[in-house]
C-alpha atoms as a PDB file:
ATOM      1  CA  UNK A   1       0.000   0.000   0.000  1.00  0.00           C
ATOM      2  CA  UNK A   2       1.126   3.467  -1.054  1.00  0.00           C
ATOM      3  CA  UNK A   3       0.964   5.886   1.656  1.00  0.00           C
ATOM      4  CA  UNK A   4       1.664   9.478   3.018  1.00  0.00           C
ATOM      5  CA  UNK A   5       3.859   8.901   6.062  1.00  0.00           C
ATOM      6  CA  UNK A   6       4.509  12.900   6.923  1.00  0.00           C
ATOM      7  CA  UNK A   7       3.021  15.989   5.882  1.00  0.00           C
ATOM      8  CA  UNK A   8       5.339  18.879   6.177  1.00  0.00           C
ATOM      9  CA  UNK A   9       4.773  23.009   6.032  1.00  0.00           C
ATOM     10  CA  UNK A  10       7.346  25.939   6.767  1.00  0.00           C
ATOM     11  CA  UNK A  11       8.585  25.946  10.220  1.00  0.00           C
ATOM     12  CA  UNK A  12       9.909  29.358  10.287  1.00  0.00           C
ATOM     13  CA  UNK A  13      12.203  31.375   7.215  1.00  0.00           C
ATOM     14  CA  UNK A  14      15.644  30.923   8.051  1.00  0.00           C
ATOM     15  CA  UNK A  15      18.369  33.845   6.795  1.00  0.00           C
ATOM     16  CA  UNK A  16      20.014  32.708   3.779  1.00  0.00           C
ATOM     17  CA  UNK A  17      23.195  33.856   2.351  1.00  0.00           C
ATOM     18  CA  UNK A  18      20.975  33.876  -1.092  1.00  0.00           C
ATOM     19  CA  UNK A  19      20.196  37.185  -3.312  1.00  0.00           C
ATOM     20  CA  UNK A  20      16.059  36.764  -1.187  1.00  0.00           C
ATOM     21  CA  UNK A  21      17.879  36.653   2.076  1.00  0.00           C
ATOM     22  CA  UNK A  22      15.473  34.310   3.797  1.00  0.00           C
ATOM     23  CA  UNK A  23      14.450  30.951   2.310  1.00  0.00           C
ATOM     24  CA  UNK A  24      11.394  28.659   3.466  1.00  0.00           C
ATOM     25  CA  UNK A  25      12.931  25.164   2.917  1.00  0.00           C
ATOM     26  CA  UNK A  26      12.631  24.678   6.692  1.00  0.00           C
ATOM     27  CA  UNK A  27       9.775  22.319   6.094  1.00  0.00           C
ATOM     28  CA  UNK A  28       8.406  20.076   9.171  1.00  0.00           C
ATOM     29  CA  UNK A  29       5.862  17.735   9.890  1.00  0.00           C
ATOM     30  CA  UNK A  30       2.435  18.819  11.291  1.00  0.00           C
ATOM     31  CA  UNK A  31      -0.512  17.137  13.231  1.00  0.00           C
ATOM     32  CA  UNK A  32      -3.744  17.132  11.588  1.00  0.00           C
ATOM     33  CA  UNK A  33      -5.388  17.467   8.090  1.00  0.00           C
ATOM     34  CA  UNK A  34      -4.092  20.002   5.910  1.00  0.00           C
ATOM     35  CA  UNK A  35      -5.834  21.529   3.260  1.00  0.00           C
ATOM     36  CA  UNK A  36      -4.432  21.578  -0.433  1.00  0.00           C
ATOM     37  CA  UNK A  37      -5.121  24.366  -2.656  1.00  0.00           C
ATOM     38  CA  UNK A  38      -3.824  25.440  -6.465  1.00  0.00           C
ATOM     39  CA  UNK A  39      -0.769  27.507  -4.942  1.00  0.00           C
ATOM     40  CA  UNK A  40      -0.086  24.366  -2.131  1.00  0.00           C
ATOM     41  CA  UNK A  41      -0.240  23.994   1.647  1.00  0.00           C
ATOM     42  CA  UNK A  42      -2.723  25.814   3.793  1.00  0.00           C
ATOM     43  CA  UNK A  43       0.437  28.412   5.566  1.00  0.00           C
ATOM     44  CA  UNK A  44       2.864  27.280   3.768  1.00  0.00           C
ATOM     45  CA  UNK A  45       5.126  29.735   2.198  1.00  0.00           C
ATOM     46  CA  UNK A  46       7.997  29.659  -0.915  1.00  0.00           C
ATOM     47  CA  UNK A  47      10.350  33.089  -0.263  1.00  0.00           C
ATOM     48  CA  UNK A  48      11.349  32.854  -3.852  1.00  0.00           C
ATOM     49  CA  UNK A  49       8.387  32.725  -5.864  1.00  0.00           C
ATOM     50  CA  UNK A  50      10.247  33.070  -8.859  1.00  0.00           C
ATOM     51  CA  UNK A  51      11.957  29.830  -8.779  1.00  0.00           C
ATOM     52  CA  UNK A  52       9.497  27.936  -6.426  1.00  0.00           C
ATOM     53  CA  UNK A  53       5.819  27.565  -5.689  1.00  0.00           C
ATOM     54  CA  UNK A  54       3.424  28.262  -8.674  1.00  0.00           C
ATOM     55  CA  UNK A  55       0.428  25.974  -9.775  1.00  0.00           C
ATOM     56  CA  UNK A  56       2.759  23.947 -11.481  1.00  0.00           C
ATOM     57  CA  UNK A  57       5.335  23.473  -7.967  1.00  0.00           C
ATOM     58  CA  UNK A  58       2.322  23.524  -5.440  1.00  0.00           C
ATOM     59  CA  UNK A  59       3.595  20.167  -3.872  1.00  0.00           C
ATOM     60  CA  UNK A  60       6.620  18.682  -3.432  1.00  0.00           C
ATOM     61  CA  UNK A  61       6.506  15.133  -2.891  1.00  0.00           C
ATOM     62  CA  UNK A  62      10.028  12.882  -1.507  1.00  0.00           C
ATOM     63  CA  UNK A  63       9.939   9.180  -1.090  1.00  0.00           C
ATOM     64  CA  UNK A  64      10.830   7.574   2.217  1.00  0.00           C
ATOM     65  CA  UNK A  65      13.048   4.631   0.330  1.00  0.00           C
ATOM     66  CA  UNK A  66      15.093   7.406  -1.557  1.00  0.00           C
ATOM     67  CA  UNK A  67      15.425   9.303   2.092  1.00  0.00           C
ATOM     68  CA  UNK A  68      16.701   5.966   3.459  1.00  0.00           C
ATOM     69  CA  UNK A  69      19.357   5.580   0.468  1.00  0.00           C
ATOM     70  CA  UNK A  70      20.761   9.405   1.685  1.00  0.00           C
ATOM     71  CA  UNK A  71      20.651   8.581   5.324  1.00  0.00           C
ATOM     72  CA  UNK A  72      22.894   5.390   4.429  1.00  0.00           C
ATOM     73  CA  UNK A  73      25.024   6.506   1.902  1.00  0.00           C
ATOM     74  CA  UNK A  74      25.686  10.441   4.289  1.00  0.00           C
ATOM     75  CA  UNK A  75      25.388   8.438   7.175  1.00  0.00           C
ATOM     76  CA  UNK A  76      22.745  10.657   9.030  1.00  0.00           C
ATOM     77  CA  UNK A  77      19.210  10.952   9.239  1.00  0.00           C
ATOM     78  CA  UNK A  78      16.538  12.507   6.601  1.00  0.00           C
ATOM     79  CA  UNK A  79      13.809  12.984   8.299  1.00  0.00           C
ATOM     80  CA  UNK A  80      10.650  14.442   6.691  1.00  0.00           C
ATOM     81  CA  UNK A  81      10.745  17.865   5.642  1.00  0.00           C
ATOM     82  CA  UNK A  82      14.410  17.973   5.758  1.00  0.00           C
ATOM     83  CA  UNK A  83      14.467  18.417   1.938  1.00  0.00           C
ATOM     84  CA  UNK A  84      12.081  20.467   2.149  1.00  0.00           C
ATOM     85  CA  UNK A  85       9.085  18.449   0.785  1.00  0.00           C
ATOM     86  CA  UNK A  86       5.271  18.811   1.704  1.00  0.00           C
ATOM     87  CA  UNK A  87       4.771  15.074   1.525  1.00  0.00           C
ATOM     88  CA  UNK A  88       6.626  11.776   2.895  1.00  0.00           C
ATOM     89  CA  UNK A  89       5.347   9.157   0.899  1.00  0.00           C
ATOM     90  CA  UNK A  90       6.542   5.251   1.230  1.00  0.00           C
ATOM     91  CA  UNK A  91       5.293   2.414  -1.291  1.00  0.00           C
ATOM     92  CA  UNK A  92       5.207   4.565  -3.977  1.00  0.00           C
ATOM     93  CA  UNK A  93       8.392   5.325  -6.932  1.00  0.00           C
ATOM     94  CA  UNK A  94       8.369   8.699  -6.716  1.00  0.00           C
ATOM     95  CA  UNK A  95      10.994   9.137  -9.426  1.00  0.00           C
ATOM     96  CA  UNK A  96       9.202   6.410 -11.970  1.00  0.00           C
ATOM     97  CA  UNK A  97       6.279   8.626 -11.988  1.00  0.00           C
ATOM     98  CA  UNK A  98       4.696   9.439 -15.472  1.00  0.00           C
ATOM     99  CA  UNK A  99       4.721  13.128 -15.824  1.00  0.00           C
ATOM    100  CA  UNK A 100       0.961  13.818 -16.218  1.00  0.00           C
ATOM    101  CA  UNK A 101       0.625  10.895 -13.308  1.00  0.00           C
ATOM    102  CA  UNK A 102      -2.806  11.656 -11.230  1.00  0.00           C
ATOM    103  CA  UNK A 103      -2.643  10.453  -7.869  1.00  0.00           C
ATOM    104  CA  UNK A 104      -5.703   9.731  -5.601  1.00  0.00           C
ATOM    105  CA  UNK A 105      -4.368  11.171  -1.486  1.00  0.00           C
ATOM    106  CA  UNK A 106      -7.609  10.116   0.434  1.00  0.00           C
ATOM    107  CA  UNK A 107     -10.793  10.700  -0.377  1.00  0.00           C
ATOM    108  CA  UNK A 108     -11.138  13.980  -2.158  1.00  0.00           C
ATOM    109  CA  UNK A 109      -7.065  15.337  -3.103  1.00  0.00           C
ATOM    110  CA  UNK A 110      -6.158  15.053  -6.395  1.00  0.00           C
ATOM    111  CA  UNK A 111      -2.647  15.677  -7.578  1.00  0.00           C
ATOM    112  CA  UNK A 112      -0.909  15.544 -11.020  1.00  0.00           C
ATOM    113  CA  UNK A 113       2.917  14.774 -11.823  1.00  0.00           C
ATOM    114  CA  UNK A 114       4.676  17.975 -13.209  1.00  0.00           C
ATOM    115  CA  UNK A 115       8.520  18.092 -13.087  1.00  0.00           C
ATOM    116  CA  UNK A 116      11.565  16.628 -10.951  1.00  0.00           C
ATOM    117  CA  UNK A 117      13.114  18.925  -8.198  1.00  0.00           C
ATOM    118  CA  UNK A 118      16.236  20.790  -9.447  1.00  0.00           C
ATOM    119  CA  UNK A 119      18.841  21.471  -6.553  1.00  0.00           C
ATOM    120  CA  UNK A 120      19.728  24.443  -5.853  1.00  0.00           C
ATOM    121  CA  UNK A 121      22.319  27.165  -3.734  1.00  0.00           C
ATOM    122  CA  UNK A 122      19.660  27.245  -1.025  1.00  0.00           C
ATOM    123  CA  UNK A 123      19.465  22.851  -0.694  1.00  0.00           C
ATOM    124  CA  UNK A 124      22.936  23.157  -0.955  1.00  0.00           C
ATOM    125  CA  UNK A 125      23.368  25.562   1.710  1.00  0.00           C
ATOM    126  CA  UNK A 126      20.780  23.878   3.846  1.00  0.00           C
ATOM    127  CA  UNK A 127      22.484  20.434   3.598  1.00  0.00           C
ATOM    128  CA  UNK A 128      26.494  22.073   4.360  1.00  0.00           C
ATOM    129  CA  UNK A 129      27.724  19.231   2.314  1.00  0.00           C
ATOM    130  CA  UNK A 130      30.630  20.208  -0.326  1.00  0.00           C
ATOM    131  CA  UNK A 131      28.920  20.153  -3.723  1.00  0.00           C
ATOM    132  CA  UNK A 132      25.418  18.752  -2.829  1.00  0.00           C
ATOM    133  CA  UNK A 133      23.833  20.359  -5.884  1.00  0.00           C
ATOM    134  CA  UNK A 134      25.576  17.920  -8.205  1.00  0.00           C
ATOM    135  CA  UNK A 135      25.858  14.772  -5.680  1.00  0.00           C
ATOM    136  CA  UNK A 136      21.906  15.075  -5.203  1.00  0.00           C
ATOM    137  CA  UNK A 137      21.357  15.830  -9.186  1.00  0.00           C
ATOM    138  CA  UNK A 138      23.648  12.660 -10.035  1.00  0.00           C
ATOM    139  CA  UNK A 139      21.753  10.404  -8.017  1.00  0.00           C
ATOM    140  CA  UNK A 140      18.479  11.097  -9.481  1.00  0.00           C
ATOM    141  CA  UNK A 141      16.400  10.697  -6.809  1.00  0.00           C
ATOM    142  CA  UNK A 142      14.957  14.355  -7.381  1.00  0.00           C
ATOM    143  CA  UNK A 143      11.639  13.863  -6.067  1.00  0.00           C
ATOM    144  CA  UNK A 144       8.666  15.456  -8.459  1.00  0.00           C
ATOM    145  CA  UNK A 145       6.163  18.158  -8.345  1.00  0.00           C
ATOM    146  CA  UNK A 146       2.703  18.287  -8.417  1.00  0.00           C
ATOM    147  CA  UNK A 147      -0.039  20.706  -9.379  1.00  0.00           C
ATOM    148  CA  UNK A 148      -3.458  20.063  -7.493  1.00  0.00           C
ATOM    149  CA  UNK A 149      -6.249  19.234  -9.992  1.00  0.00           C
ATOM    150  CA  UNK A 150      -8.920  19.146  -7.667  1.00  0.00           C
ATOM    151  CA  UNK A 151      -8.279  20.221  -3.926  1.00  0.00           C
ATOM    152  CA  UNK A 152      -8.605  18.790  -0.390  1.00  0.00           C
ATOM    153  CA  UNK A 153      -7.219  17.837   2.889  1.00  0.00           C
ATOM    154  CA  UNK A 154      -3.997  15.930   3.295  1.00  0.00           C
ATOM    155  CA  UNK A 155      -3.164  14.206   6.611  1.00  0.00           C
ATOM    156  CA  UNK A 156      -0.397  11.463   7.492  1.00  0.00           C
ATOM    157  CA  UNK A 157      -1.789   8.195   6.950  1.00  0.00           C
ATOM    158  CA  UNK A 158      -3.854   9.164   3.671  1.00  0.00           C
ATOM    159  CA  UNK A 159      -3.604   6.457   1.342  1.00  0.00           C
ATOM    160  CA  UNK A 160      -1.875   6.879  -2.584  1.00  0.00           C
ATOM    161  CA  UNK A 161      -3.618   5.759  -5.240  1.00  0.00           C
ATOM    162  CA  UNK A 162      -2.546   6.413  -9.054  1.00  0.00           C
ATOM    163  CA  UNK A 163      -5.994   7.091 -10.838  1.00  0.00           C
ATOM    164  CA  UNK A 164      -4.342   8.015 -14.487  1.00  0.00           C
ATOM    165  CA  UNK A 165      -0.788   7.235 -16.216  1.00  0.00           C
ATOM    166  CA  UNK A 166       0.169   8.878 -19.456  1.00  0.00           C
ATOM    167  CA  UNK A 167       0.590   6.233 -22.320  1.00  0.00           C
ATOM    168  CA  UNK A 168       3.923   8.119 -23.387  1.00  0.00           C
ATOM    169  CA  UNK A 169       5.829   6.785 -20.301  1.00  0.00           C
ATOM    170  CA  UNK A 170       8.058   9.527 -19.349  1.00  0.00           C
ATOM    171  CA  UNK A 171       9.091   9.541 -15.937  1.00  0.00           C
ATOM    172  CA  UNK A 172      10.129  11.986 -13.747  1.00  0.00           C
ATOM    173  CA  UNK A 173      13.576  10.310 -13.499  1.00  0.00           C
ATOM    174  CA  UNK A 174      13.811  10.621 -17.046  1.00  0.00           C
ATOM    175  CA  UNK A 175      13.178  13.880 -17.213  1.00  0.00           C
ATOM    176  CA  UNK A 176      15.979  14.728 -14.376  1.00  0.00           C
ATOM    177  CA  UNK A 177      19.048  12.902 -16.365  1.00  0.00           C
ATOM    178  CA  UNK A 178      17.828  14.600 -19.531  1.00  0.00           C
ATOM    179  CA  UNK A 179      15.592  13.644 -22.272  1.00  0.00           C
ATOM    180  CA  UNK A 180      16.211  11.378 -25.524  1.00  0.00           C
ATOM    181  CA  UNK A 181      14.709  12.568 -28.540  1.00  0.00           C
ATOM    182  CA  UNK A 182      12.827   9.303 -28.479  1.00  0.00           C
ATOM    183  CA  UNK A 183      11.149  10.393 -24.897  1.00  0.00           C
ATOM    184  CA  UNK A 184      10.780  13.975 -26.011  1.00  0.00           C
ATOM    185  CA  UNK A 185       9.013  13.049 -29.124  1.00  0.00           C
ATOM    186  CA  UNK A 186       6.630  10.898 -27.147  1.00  0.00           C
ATOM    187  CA  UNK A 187       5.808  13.424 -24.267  1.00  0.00           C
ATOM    188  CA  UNK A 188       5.167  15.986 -26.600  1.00  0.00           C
ATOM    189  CA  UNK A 189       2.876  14.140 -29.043  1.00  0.00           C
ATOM    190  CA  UNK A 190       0.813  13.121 -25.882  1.00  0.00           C
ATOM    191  CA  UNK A 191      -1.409  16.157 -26.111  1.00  0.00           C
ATOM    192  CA  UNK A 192      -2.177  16.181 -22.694  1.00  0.00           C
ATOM    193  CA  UNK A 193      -1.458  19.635 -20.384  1.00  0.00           C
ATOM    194  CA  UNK A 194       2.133  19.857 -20.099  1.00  0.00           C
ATOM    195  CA  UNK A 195       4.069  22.202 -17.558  1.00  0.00           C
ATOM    196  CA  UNK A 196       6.308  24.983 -19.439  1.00  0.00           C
ATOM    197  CA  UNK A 197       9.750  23.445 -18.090  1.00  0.00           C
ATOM    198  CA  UNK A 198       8.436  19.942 -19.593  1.00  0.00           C
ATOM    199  CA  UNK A 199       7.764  21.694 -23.278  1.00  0.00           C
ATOM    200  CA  UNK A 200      10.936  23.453 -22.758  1.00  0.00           C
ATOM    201  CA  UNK A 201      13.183  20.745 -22.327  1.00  0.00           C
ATOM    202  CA  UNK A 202      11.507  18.241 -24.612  1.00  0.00           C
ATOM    203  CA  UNK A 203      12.034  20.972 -27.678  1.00  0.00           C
ATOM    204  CA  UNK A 204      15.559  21.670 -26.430  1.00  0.00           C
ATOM    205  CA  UNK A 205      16.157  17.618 -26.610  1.00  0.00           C
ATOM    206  CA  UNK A 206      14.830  17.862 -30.097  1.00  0.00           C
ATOM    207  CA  UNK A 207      17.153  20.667 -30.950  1.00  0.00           C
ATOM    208  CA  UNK A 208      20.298  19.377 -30.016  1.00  0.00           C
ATOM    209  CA  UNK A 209      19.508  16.063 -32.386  1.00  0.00           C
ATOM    210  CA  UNK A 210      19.020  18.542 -35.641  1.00  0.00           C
ATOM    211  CA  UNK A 211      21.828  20.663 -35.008  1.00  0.00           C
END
């Protein structure tokens, strides 16, 4: 059984060494229901909107097996919320899911696959590790996005279930280690709503083949 294990929300803004100043990432677990809206967590908060947040970025979703593979491999714990992700999930492969994936949290939430997580100065900073942006990017366990197709509450304990997968297959792995023409073609031709970043690189994957 899929499940959400932790549901996290900004702690506090922390001062950041970063051209906002403050960043939210401090994400922790909460008691309780939460509601989900288009823009994400009921008081939850992205300090730089330009590069986080957004319909398309209203969750952030991490996968308890690809926490355990850090905590082994860094030797120290990952606890929810520590990449800064609204949801803990277990049972579930969070990087083999189909961009355009719908997943089913409970009874009424409704969330669709967007894009992978791209590290960044501010993970980097948050995790003090010498050059965590490409350690975390060349492990591809990036974790993916969601945008909320229909809205709802959200509480530890809520059940997963995937309601729709794209026939073109793309995953969110896939996406993160870059695109083959082949998998650009496909995700493309799928008609279905696809995030900017996702039409982006699939026509920049096309590019490089014809020049």
């Amino acid at each position: 059984m899929s499940v959400v294990t932790a549901v996290c929300r900004v702690d506090q803004l922390l001062r950041d060494s970063g051209v906002i100043g403050v960043t939210a990432i401090d994400k922790r677990p909460v008691e309780g229901p939460v509601r989900v809206r288009p823009l994400g967590l009921h008081a939850d908060v992205q300090a730089d909107r330009k590069h986080h947040g957004g319909e398309d970025q209203a969750v952030y979703a991490y996968a308890e097996e690809d926490a355990a593979y850090f905590a082994a491999v860094l030797d120290r714990p990952i606890p929810p919320g520590l990449f800064g992700e609204n949801l803990r999930t277990e049972g579930i492969d969070v990087t083999g899911a189909v961009i355009g994936e719908r997943w089913r949290i409970g009874e009424t939430l409704l969330l669709e696959v967007t894009i992978p997580r791209t590290p960044c100065g501010t993970f980097a900073r948050r995790m003090r590790i010498d050059r965590w942006v490409k350690r975390f990017a060349e492990e591809n366990r990036p974790g993916a996005y969601f945008r909320v197709v229909k809205s709802g509450p959200v509480s530890a304990g809520d059940t997963i279930v995937v309601e729709q997968r794209p026939e073109h297959g793309v995953t969110i792995g896939q996406m993160a280690a870059g695109l083959t023409p082949e998998q650009a073609t496909a995700v493309l031709a799928s008609g279905d709503h696809l995030p900017p970043k996702v039409v982006r690189e699939a026509t920049l994957a096309l590019q490089r083949t014809t020049a």
